[in-house]
Protein backbone atom coordinates (compact mmCIF):
# COMPACT_ATOMS: atom_id res chain seq x y z
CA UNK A 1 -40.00 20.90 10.83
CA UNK A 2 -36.40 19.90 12.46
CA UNK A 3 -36.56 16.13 11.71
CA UNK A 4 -38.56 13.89 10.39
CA UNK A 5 -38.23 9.98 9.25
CA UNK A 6 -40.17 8.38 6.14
CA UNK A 7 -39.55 4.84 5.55
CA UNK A 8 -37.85 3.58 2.36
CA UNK A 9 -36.93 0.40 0.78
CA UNK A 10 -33.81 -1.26 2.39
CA UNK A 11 -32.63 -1.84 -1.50
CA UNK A 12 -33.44 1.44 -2.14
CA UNK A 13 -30.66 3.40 0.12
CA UNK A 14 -28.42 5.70 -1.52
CA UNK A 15 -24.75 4.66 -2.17
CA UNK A 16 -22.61 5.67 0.29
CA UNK A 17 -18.72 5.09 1.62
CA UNK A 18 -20.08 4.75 4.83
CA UNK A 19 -20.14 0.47 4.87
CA UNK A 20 -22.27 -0.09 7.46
CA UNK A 21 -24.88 2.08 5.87
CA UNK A 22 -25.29 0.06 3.17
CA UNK A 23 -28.29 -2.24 2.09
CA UNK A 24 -25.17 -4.79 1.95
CA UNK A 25 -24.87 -4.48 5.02
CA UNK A 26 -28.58 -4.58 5.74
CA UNK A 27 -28.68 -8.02 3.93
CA UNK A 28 -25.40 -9.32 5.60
CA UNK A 29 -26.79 -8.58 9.42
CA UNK A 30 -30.27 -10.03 8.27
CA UNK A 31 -28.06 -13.50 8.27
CA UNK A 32 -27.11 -12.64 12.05
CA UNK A 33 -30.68 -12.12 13.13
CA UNK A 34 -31.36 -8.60 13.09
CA UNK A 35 -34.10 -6.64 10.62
CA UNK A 36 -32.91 -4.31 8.35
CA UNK A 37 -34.61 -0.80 8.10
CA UNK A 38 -34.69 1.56 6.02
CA UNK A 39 -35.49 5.63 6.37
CA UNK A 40 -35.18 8.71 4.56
CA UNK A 41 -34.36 11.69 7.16
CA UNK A 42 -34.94 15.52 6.72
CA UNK A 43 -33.35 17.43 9.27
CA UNK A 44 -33.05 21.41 9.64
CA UNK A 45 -29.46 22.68 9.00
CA UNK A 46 -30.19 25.42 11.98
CA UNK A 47 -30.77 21.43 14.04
CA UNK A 48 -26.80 21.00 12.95
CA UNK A 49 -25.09 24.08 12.11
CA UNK A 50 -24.53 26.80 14.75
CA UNK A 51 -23.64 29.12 12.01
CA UNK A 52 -26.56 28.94 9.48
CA UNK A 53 -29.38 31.38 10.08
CA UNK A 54 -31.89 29.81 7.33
CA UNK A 55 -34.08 27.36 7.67
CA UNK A 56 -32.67 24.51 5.12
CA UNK A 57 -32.87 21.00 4.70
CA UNK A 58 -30.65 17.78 4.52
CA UNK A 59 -32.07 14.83 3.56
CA UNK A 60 -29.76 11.52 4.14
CA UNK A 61 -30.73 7.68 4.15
CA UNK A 62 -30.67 5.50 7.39
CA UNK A 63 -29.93 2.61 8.17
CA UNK A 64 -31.22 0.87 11.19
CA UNK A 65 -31.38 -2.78 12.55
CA UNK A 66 -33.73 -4.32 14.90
CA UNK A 67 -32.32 -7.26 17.57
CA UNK A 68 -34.51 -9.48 19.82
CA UNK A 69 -33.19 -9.29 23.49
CA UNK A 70 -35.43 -11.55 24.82
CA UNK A 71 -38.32 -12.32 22.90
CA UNK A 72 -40.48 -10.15 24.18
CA UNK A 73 -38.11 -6.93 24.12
CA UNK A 74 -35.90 -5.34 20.87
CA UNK A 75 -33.43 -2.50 20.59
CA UNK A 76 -32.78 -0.37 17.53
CA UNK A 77 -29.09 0.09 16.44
CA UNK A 78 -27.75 2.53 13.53
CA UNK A 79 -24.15 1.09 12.75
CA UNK A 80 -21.63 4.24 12.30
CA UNK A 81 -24.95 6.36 11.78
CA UNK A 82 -26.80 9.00 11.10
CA UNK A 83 -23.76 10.10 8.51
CA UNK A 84 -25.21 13.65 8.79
CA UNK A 85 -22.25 14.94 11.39
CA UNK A 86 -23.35 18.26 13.62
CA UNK A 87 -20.97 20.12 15.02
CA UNK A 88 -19.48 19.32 18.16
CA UNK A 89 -22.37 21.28 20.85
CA UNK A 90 -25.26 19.39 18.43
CA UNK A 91 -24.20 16.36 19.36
CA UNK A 92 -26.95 15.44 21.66
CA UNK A 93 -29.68 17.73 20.26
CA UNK A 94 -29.80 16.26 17.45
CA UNK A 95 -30.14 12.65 18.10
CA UNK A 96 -32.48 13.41 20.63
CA UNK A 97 -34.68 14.77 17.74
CA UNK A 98 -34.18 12.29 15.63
CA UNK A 99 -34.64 9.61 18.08
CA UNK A 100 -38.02 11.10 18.66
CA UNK A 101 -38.85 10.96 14.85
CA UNK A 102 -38.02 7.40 14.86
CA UNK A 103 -39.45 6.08 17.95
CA UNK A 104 -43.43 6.02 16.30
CA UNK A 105 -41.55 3.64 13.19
CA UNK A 106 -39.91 1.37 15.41
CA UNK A 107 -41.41 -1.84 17.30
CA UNK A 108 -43.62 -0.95 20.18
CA UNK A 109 -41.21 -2.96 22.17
CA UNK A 110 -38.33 -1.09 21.57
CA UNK A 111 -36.11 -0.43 24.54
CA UNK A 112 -33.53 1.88 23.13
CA UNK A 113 -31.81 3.05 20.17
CA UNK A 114 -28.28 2.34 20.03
CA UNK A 115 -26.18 4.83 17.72
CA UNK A 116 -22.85 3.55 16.83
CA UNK A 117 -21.20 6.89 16.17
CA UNK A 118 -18.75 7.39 13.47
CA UNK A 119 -18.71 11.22 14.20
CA UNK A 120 -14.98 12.81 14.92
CA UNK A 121 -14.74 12.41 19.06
CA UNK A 122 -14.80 15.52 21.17
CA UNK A 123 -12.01 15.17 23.08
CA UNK A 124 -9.59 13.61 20.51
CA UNK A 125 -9.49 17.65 19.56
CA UNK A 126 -8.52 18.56 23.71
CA UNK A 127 -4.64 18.87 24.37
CA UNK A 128 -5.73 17.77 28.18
CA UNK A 129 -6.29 14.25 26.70
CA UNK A 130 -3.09 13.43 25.20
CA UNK A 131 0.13 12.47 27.16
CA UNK A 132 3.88 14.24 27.33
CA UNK A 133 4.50 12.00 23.60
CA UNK A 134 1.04 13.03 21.99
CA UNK A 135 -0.37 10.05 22.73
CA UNK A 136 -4.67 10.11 22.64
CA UNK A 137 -5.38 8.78 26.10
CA UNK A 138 -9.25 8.50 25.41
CA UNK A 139 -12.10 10.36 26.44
CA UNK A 140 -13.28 11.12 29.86
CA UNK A 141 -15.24 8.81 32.05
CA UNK A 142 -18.87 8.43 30.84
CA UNK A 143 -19.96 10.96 32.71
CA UNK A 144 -17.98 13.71 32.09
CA UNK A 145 -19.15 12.25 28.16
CA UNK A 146 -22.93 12.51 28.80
CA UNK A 147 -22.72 16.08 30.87
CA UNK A 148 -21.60 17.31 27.49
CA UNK A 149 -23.38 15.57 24.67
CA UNK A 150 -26.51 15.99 26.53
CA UNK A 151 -26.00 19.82 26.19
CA UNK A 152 -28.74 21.49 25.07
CA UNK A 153 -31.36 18.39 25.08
CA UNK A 154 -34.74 18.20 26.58
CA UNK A 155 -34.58 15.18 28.10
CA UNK A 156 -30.72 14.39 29.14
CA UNK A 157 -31.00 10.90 28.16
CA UNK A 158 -28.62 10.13 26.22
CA UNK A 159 -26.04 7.66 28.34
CA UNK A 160 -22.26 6.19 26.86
CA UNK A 161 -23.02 2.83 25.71
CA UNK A 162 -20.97 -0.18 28.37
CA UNK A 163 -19.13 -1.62 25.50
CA UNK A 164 -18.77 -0.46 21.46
CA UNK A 165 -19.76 -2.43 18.43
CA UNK A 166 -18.24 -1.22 15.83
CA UNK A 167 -14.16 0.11 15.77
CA UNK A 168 -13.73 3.16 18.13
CA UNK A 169 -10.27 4.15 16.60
CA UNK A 170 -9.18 3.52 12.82
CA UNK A 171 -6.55 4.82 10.19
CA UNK A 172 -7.88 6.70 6.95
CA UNK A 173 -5.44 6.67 3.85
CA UNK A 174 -5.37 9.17 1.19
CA UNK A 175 -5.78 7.18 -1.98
CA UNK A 176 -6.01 10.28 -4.09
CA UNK A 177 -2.24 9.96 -3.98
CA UNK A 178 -0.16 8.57 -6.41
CA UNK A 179 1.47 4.98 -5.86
CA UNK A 180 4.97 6.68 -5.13
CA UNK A 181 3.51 9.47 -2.90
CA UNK A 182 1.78 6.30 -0.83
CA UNK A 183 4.94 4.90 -0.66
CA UNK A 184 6.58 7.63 0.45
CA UNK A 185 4.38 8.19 3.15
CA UNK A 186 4.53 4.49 4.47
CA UNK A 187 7.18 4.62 7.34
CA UNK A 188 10.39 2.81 6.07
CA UNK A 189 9.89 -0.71 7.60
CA UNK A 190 6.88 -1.00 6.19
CA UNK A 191 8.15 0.11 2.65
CA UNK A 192 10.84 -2.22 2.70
CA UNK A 193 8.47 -5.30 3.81
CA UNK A 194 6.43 -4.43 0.88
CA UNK A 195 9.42 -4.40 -2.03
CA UNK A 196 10.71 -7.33 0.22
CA UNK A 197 7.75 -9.19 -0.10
CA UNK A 198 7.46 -9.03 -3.73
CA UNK A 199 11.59 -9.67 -4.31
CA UNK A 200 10.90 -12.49 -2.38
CA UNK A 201 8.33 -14.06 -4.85
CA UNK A 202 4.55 -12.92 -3.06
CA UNK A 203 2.04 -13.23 -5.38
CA UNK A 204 -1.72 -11.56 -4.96
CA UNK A 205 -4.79 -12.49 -5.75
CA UNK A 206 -7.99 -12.40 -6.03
CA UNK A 207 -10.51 -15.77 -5.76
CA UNK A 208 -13.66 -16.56 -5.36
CA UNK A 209 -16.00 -18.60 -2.43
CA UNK A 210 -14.45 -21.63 -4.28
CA UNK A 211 -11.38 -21.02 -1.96
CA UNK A 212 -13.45 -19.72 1.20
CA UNK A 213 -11.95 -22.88 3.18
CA UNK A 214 -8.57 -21.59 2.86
CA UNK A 215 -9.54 -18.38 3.62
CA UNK A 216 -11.33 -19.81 6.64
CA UNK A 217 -8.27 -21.80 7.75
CA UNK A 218 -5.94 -18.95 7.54
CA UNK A 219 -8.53 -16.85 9.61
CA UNK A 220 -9.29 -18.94 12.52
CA UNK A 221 -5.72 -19.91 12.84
CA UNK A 222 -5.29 -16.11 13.35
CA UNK A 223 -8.55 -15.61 15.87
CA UNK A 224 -7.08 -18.66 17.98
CA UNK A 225 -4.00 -16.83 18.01
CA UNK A 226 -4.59 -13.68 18.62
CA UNK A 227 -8.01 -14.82 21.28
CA UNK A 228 -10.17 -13.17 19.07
CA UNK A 229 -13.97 -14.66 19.20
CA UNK A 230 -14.47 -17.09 15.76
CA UNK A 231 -17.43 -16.41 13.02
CA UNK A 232 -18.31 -19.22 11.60
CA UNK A 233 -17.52 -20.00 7.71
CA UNK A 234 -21.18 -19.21 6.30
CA UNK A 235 -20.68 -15.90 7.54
CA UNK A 236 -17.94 -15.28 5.34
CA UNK A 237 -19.41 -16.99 2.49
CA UNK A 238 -22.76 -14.66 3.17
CA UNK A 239 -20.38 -11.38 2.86
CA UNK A 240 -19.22 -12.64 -0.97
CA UNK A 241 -22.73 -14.11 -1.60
CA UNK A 242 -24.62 -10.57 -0.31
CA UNK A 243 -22.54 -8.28 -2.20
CA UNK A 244 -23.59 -6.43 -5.54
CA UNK A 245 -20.65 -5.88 -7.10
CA UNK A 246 -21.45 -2.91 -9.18
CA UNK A 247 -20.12 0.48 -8.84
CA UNK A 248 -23.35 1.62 -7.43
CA UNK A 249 -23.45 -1.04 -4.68
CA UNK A 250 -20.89 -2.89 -2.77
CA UNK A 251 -18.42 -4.92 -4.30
CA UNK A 252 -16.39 -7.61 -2.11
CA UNK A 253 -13.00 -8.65 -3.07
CA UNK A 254 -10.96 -11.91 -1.31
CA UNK A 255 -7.26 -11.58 -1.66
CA UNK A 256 -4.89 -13.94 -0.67
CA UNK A 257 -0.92 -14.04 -0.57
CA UNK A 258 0.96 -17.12 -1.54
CA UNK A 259 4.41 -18.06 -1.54
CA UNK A 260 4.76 -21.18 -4.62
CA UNK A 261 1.20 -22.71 -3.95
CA UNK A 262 0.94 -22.28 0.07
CA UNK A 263 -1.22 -19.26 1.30
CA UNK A 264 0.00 -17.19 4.09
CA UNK A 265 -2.44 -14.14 4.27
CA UNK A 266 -5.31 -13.14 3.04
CA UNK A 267 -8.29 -10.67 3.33
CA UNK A 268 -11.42 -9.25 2.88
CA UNK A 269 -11.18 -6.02 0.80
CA UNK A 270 -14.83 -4.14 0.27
CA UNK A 271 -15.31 -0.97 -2.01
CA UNK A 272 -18.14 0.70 -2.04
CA UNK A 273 -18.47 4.34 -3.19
CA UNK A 274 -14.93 6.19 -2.56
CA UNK A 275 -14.17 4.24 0.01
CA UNK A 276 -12.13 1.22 0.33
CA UNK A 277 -12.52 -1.24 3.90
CA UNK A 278 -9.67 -3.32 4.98
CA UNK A 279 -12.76 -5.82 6.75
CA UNK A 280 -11.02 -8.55 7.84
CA UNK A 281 -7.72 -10.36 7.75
CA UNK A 282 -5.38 -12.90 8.34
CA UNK A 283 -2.36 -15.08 8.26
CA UNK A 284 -0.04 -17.85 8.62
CA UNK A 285 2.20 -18.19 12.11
CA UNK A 286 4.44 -19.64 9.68
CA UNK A 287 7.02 -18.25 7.09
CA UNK A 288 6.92 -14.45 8.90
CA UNK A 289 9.92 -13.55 6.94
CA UNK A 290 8.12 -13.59 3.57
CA UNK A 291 6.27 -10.76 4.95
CA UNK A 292 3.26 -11.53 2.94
CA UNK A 293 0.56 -9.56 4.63
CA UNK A 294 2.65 -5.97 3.62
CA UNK A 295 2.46 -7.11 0.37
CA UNK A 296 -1.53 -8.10 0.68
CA UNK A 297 -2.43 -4.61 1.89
CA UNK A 298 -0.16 -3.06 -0.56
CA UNK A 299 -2.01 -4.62 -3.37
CA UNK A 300 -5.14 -4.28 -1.81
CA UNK A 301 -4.61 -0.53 -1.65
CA UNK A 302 -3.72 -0.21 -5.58
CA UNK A 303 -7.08 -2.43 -6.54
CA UNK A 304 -8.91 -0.07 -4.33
CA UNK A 305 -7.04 3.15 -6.01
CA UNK A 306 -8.09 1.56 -9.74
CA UNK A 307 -11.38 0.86 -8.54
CA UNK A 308 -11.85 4.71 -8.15
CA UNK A 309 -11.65 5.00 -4.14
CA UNK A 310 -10.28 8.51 -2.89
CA UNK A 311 -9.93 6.60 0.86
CA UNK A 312 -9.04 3.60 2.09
CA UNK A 313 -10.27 2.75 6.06
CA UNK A 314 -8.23 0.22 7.90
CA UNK A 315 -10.80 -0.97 10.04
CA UNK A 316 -9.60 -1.21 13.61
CA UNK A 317 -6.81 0.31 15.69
CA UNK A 318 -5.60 1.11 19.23
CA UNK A 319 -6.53 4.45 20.45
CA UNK A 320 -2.56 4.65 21.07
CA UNK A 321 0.87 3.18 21.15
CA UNK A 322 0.22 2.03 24.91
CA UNK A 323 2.34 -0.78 25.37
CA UNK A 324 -0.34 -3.08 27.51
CA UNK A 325 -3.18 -2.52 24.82
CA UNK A 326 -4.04 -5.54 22.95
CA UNK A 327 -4.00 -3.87 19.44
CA UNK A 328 -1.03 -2.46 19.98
CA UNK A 329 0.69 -4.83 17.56
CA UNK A 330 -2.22 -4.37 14.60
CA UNK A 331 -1.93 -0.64 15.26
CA UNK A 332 1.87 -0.36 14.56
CA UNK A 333 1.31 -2.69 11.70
CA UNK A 334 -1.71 -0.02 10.15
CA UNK A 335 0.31 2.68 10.96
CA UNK A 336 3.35 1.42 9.17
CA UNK A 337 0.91 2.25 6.16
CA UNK A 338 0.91 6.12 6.42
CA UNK A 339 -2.73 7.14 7.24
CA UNK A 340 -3.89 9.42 9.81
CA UNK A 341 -5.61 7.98 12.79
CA UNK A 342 -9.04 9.07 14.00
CA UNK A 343 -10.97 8.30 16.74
CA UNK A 344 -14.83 8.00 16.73
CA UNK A 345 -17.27 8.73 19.57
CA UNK A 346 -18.41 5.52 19.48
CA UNK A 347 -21.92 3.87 20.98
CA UNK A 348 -24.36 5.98 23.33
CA UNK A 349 -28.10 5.19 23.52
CA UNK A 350 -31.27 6.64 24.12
CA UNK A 351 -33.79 4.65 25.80
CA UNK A 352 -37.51 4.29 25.57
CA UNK A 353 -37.93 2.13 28.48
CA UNK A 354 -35.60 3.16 31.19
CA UNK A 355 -36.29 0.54 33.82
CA UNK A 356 -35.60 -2.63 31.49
CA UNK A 357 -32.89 -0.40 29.37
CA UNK A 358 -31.13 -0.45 33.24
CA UNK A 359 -31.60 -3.88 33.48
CA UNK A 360 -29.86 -4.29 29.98
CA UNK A 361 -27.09 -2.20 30.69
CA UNK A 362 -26.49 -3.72 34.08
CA UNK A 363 -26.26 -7.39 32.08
CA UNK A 364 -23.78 -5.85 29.92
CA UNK A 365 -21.53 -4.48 32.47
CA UNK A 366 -21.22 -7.76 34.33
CA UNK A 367 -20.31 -9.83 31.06
């Protein structure tokens, strides 16, 4: 045996830091239109590990969600799965096994699995991809990519994914650090916004979906801004509705900043296991100088700390400090913070169906 799926209970998946792996996350996309599966996989170590000789197991949960694409097709997608990592050269192997061991449990109609990677990427390890300043410039075209992570596979079909789902390129804090040592690590803008903030009188707390309104206001104010593409409100009020708040499950936490009654950030802070997830955020155009969104994610990372969280993930970052990127500005912000930024190898598919996965990818490309 080198891997095998058997299905289990979406409510049933182990607890994990890994968000999107979550049966809250299950529930949450089950609001978007997508069916939540879940699997127990056993894979082979030897499948993983270049290094190990015997013949040993890992078992791991899975979770996987099933999309329409037209009614008459689906696709299967694994968001920031399997959490099982391989090392680098078992990349492709082993997704093409366990894409195999999942094909006989998925629809019959099922065009391609979609993994959404959240695996360290290849060439953010290669000095030939970073500039004269250290900069990451990104991976290779895709296929330069699929040459190597279809090393080693049967079948070579494994192919880069047109666009990514999920965030390609995040920062990771260390919350097993003190509160001083996390300060001392911030860079020293961003430590004097956040004893600014709260000399200036910003207060942080948490509420509940009584306030989701406000929280919605402050947010689509920000997506307008920034040209970001809007959620509506019940989405939002699904994430606090869906969560289990228990140490064993997810627990969802909506902060907000206010300066004598008026809010002027706010966020979405999820825990779950050791990990803490800066989800979502946003603020005022107005009243900048208060600096209220340092002293958001400040508190945010001490409730996350308390709550027992050895890391805190900031969700979302430019792969560099490339002036023409449009998260430059949220990346200077998150890295004003102190974490270490890591880059993911983001989506790549296998298909089932090649011809109507082409057509698929071709629709994607051209939107």
């Amino acid at each position: 045996m080198i891997c095998s799926i058997k299905k289990k209970d979406l409510e049933a998946l182990k607890p994990t830091h890994i968000l999107p792996q979550t049966p809250f996350w299950g529930r949450l996309k089950s609001k978007q239109g997508y069916i939540p599966l879940g699997f127990e996989l056993t894979v082979s170590k030897e499948l993983l590990f270049n290094s190990v000789n015997s013949a040993t197991e890992i078992k791991d949960d899975i979770l996987v969600l099933i999309k329409s694409i037209d009614g008459e097709q689906c696709f299967a997608y694994v968001p920031y799965g399997p959490k099982i990592e391989p090392d680098f050269e078992n990349h492709g192997v082993f997704l093409e096994n366990l894409s195999e061991a999942l094909k006989p449990e998925l629809p019959d109609n099922c065009v391609f699995i979609r993994y959404d990677l959240m695996w360290k990427n290849q060439w953010s390890v290669d000095e030939e991809y970073f500039d004269e300043n250290g900069n990451w410039i990104g991976p290779p075209q895709s296929q330069v990519q699929e040459f190597r992570v279809n090393f080693k596979t049967e079948n070579w079909n494994l192919q880069k994914s047109p666009n990514d789902v999920l965030p390609k390129n995040t920062f990771f804090l260390d919350l097993s650090l003190d509160e001083k040592e996390l300060l001392k690590n911030m860079r020293y803008n961003t430590r004097y916004n956040v004893k600014n903030a709260a000399k200036k009188g910003i207060k942080v707390k948490e509420y509940g979906i009584e306030h989701i309104e406000s929280w919605y206001n402050l947010y689509k104010e920000t997506a307008l801004r920034q040209g970001l593409p809007l959620q509506t409100i019940a989405y939002f009020s699904s994430i606090l509705k869906n969560q289990d708040n228990s140490k064993n499950g997810v627990s969802v936490k909506m902060l907000m900043a206010d300066y004598k009654g008026k809010f002027l950030a706010s966020m979405f802070l999820v825990l779950s296991n050791k990990r803490g997830t800066y989800l979502y955020g946003a603020s005022s155009s107005k009243n900048k100088n208060m600096m209220a969104s340092y002293a958001l994610q400040w508190e945010s990372l001490k409730i996350a700390k308390n709550w027992g969280c050895t890391q805190y993930d900031m969700f979302g970052s430019a792969p560099n400090l490339n002036q023409k990127h449009p998260l430059r500005g949220i990346h200077v912000y998150k890295k004003g913070f102190g974490g270490d930024l890591f880059h993911r190898m983001g989506c790549w598919d296998y298909p089932f169906n090649s011809e109507v996965y082409d057509l698929f990818k071709m629709h994607e490309l051209s939107n």
